[in-house]
PDB file of N, CA and C in Angstrom:
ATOM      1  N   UNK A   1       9.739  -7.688   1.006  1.00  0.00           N
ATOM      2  CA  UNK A   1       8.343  -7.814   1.380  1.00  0.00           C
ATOM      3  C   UNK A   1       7.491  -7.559   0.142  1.00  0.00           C
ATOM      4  N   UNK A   2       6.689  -8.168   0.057  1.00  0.00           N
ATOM      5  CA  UNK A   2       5.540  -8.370  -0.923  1.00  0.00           C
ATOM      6  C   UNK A   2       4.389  -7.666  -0.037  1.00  0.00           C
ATOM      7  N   UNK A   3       3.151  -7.287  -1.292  1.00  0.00           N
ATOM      8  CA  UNK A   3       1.826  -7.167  -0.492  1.00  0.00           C
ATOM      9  C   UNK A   3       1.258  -8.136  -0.894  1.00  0.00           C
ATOM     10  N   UNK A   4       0.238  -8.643  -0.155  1.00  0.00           N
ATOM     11  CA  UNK A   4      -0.691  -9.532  -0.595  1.00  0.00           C
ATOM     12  C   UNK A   4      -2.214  -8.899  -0.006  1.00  0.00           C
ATOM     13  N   UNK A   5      -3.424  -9.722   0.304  1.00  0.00           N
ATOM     14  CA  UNK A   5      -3.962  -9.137   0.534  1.00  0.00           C
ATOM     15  C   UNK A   5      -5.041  -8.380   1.291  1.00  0.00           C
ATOM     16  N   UNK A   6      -5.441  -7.158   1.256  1.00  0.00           N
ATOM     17  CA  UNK A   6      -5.589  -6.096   2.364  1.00  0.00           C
ATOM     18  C   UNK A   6      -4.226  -5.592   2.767  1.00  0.00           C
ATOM     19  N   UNK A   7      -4.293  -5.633   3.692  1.00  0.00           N
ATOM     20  CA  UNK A   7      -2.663  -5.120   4.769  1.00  0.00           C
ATOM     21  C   UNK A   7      -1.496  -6.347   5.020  1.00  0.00           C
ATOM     22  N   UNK A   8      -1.894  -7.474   4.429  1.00  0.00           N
ATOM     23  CA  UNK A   8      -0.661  -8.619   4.435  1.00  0.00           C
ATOM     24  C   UNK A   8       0.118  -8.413   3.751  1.00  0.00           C
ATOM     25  N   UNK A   9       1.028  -8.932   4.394  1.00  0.00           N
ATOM     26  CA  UNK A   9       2.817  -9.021   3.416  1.00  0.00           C
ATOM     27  C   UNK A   9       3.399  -9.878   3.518  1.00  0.00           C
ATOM     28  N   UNK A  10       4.155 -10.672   2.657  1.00  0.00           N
ATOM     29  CA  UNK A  10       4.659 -11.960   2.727  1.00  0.00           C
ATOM     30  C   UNK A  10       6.144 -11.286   2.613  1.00  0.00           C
ATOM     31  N   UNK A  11       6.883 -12.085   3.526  1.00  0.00           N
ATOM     32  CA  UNK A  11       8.721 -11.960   3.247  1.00  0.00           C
ATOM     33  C   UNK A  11       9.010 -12.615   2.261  1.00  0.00           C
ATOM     34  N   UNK A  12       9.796 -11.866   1.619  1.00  0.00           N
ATOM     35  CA  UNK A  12      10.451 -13.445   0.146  1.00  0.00           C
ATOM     36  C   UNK A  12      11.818 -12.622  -0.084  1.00  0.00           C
ATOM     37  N   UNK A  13      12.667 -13.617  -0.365  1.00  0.00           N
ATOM     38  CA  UNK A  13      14.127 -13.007  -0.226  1.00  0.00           C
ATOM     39  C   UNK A  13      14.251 -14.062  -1.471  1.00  0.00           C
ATOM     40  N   UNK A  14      14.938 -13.303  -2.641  1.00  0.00           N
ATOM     41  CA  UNK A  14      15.613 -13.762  -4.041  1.00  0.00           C
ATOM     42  C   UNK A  14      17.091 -14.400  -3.541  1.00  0.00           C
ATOM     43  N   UNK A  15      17.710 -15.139  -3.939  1.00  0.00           N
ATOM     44  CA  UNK A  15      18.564 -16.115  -4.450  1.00  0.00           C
ATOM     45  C   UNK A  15      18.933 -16.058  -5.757  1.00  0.00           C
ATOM     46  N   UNK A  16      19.807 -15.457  -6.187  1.00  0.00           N
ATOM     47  CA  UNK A  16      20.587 -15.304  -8.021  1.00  0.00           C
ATOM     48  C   UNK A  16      22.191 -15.740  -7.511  1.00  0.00           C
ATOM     49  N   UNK A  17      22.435 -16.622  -8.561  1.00  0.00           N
ATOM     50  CA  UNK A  17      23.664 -16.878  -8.565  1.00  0.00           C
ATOM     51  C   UNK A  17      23.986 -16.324  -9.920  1.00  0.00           C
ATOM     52  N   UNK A  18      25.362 -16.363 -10.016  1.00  0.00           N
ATOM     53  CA  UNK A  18      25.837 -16.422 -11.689  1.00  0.00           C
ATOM     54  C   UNK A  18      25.530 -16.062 -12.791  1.00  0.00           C
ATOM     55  N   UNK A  19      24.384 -17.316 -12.606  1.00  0.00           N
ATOM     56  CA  UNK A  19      24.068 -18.017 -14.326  1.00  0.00           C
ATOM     57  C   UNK A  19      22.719 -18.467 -13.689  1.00  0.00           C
ATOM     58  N   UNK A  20      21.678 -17.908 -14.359  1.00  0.00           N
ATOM     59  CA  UNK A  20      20.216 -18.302 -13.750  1.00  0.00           C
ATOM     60  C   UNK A  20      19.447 -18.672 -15.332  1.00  0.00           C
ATOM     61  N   UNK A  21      20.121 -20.352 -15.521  1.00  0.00           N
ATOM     62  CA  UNK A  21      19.722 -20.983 -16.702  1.00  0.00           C
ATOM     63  C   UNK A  21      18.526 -21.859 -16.406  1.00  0.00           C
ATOM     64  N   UNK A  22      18.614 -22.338 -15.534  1.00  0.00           N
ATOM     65  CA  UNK A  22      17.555 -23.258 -14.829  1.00  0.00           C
ATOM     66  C   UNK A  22      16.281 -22.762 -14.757  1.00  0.00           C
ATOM     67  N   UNK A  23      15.435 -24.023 -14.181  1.00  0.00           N
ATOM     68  CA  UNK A  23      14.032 -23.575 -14.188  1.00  0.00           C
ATOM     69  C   UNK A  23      13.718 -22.734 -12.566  1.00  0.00           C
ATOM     70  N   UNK A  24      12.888 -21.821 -12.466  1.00  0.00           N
ATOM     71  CA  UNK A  24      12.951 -21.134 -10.977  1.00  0.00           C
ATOM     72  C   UNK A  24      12.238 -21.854 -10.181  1.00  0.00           C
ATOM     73  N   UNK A  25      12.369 -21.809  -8.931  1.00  0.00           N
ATOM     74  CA  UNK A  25      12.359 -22.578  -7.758  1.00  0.00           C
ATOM     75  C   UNK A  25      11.689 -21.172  -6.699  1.00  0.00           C
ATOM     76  N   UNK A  26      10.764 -22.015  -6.051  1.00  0.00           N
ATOM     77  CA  UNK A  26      10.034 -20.910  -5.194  1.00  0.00           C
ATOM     78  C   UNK A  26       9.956 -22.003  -3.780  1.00  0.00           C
ATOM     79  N   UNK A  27      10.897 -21.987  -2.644  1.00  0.00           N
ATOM     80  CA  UNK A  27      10.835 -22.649  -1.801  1.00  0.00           C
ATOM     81  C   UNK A  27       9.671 -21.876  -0.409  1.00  0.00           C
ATOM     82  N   UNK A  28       8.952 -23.135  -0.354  1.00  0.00           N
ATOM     83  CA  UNK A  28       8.061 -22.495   1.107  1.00  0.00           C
ATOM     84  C   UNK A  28       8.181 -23.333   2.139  1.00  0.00           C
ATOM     85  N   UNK A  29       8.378 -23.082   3.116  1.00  0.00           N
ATOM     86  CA  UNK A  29       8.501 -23.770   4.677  1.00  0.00           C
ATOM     87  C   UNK A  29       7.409 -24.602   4.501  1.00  0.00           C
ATOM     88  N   UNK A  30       7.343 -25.359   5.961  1.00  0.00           N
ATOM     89  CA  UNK A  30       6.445 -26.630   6.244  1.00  0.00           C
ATOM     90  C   UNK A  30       6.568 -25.399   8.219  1.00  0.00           C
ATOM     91  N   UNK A  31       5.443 -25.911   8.773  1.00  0.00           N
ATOM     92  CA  UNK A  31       4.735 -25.574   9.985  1.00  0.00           C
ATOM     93  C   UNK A  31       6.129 -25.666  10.983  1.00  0.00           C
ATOM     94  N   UNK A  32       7.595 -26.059  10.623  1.00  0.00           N
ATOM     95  CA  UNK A  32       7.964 -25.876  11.887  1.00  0.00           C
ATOM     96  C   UNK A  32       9.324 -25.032  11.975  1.00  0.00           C
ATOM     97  N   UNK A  33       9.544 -24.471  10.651  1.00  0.00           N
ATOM     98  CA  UNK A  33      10.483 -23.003  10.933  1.00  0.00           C
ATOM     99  C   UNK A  33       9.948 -22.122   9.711  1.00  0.00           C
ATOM    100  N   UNK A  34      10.431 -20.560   9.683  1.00  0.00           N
ATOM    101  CA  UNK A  34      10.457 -19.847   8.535  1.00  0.00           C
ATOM    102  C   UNK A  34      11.163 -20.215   7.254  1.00  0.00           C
ATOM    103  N   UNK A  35      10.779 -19.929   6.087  1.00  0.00           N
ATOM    104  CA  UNK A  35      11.688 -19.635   5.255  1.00  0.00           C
ATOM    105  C   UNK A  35      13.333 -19.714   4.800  1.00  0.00           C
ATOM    106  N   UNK A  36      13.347 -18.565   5.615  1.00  0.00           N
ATOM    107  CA  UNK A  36      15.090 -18.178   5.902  1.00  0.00           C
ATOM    108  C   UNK A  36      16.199 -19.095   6.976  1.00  0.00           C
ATOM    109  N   UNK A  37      15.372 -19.838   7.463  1.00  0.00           N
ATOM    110  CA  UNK A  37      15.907 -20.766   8.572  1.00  0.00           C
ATOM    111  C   UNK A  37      15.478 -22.162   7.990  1.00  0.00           C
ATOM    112  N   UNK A  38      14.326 -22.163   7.224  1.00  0.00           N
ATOM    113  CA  UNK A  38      14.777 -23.843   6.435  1.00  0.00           C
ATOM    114  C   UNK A  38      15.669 -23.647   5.477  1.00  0.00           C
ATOM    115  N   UNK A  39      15.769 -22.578   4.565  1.00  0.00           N
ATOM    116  CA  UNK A  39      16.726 -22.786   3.493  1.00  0.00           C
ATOM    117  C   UNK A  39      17.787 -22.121   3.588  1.00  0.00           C
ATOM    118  N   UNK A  40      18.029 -21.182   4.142  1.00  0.00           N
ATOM    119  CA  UNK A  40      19.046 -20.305   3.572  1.00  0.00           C
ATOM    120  C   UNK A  40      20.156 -19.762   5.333  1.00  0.00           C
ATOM    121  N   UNK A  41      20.205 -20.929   5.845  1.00  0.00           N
ATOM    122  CA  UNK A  41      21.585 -20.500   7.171  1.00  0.00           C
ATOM    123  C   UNK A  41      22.682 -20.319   6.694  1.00  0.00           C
ATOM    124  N   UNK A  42      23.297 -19.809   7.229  1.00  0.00           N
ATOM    125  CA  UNK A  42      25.146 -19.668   6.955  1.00  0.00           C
ATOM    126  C   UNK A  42      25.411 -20.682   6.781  1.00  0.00           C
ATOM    127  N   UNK A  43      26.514 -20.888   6.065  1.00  0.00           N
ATOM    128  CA  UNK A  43      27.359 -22.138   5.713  1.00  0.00           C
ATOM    129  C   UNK A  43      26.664 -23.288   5.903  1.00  0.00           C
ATOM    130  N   UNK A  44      25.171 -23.284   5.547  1.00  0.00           N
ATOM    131  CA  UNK A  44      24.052 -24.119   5.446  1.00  0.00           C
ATOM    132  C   UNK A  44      22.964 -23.861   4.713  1.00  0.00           C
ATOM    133  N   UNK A  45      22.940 -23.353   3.378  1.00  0.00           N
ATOM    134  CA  UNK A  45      22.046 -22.885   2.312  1.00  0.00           C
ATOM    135  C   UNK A  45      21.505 -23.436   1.147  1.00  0.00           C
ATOM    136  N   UNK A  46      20.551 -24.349   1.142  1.00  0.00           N
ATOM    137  CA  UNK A  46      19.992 -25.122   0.267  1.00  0.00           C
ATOM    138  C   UNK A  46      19.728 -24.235  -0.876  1.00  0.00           C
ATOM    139  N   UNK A  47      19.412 -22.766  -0.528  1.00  0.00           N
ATOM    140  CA  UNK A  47      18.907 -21.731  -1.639  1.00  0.00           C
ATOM    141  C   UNK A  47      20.136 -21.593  -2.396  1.00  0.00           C
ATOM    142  N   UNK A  48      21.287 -21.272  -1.782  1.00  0.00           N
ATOM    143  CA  UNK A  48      22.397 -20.496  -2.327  1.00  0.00           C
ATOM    144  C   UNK A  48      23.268 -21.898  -3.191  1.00  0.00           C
ATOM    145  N   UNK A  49      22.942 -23.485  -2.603  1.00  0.00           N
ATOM    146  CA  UNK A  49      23.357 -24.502  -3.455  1.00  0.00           C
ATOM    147  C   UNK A  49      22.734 -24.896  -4.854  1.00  0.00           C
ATOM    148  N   UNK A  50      21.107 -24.435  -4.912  1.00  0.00           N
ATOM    149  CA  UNK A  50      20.328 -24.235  -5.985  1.00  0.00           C
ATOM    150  C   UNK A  50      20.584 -23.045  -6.717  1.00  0.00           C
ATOM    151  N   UNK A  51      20.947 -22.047  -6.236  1.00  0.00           N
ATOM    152  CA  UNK A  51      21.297 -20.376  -7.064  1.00  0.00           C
ATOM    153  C   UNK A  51      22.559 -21.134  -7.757  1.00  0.00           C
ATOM    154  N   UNK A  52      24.000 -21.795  -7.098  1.00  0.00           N
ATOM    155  CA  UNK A  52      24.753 -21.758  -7.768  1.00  0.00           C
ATOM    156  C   UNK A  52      24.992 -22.566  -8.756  1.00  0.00           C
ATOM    157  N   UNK A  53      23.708 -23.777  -9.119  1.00  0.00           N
ATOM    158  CA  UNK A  53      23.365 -24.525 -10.286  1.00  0.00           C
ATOM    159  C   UNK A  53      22.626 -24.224 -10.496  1.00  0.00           C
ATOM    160  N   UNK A  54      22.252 -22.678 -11.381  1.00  0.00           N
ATOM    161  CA  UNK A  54      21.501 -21.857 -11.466  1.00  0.00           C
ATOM    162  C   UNK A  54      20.483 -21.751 -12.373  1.00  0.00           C
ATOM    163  N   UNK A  55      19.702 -22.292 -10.667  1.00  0.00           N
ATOM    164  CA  UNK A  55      18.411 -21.753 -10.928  1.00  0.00           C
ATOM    165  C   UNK A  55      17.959 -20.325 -10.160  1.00  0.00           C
ATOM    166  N   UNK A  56      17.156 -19.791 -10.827  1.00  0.00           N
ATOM    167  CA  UNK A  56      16.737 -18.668  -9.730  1.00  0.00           C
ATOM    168  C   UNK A  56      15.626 -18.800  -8.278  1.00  0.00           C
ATOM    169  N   UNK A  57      16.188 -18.701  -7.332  1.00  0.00           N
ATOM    170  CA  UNK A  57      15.492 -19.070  -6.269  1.00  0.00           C
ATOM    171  C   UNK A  57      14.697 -17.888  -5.361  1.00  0.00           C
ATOM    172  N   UNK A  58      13.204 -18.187  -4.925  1.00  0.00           N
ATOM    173  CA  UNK A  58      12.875 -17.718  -4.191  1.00  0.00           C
ATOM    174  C   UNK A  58      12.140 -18.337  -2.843  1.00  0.00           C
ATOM    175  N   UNK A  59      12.853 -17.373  -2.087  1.00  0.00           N
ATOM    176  CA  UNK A  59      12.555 -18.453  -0.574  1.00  0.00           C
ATOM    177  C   UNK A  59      10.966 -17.779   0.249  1.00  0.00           C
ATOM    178  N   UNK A  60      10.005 -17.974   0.437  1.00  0.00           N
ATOM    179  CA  UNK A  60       8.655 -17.662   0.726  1.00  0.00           C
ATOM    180  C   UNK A  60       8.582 -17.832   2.468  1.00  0.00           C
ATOM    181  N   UNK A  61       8.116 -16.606   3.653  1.00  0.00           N
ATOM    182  CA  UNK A  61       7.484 -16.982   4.718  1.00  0.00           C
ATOM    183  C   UNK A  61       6.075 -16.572   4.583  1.00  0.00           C
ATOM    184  N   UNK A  62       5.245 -17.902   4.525  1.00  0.00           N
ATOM    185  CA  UNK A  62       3.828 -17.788   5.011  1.00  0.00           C
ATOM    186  C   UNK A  62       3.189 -17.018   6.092  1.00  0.00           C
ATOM    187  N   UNK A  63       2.035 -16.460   6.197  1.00  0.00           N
ATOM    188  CA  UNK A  63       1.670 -15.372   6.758  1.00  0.00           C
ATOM    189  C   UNK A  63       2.033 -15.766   8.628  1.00  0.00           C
ATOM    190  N   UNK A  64       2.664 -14.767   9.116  1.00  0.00           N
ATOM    191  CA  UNK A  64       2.346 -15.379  10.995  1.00  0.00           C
ATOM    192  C   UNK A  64       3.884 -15.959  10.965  1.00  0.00           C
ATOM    193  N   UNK A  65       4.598 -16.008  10.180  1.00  0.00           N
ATOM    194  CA  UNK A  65       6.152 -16.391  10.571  1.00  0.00           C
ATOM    195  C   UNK A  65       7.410 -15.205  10.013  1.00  0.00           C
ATOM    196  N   UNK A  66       8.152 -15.381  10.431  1.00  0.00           N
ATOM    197  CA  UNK A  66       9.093 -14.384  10.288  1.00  0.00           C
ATOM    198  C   UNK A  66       9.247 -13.061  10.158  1.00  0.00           C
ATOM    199  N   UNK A  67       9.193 -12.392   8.886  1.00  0.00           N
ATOM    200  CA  UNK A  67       8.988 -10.758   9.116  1.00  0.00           C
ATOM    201  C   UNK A  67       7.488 -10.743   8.297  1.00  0.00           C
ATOM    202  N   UNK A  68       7.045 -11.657   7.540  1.00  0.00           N
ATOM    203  CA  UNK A  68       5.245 -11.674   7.058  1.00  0.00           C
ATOM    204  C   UNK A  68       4.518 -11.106   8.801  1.00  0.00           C
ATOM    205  N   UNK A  69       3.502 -10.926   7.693  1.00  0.00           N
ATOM    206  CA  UNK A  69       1.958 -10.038   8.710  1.00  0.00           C
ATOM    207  C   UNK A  69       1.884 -11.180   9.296  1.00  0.00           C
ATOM    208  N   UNK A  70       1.376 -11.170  10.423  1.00  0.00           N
ATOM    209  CA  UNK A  70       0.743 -11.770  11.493  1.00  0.00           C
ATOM    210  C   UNK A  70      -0.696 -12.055  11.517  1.00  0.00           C
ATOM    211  N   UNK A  71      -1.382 -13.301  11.029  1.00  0.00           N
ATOM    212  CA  UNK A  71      -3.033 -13.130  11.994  1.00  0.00           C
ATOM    213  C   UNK A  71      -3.493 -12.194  12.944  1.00  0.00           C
ATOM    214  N   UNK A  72      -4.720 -11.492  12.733  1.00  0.00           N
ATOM    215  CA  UNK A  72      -5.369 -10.967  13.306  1.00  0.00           C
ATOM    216  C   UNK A  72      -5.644 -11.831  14.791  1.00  0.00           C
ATOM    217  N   UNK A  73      -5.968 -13.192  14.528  1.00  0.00           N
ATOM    218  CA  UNK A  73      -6.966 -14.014  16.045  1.00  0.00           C
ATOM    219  C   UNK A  73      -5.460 -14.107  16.374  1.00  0.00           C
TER     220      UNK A  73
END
């Protein structure tokens, strides 16, 4: 968890493989799952296929999804 700001917090979960030669990669969802469920499922990990042609990856949930702060309205 990150702060952002006032009392918000954004979830972001790192991705390192190996060898983090590459350029870094900051993946953010689109409106119809979190983060951790577009990129990074079990034996279904777009993050962990980018970590291991290594780049360093970070996977981002926007505010109101996953373990991030929630809207006030």
């Amino acid at each position: 968890m990150i702060d952002s700001d006032g009392a918000v917090r954004l979830s972001v979960r790192d991705v390192t493989g190996p060898e983090t030669k590459g350029v870094p990669l900051l993946l953010v969802h689109d409106a119809g799952a979190g983060g951790l469920v577009s990129f990074d499922l079990p034996n279904a990990s777009v993050a962990a296929d980018f970590a291991r042609a290594g780049h360093p990856v970070t996977i981002m949930s926007v505010r109101g999804w996953e373990h991030s702060t929630k809207p006030a309205a």
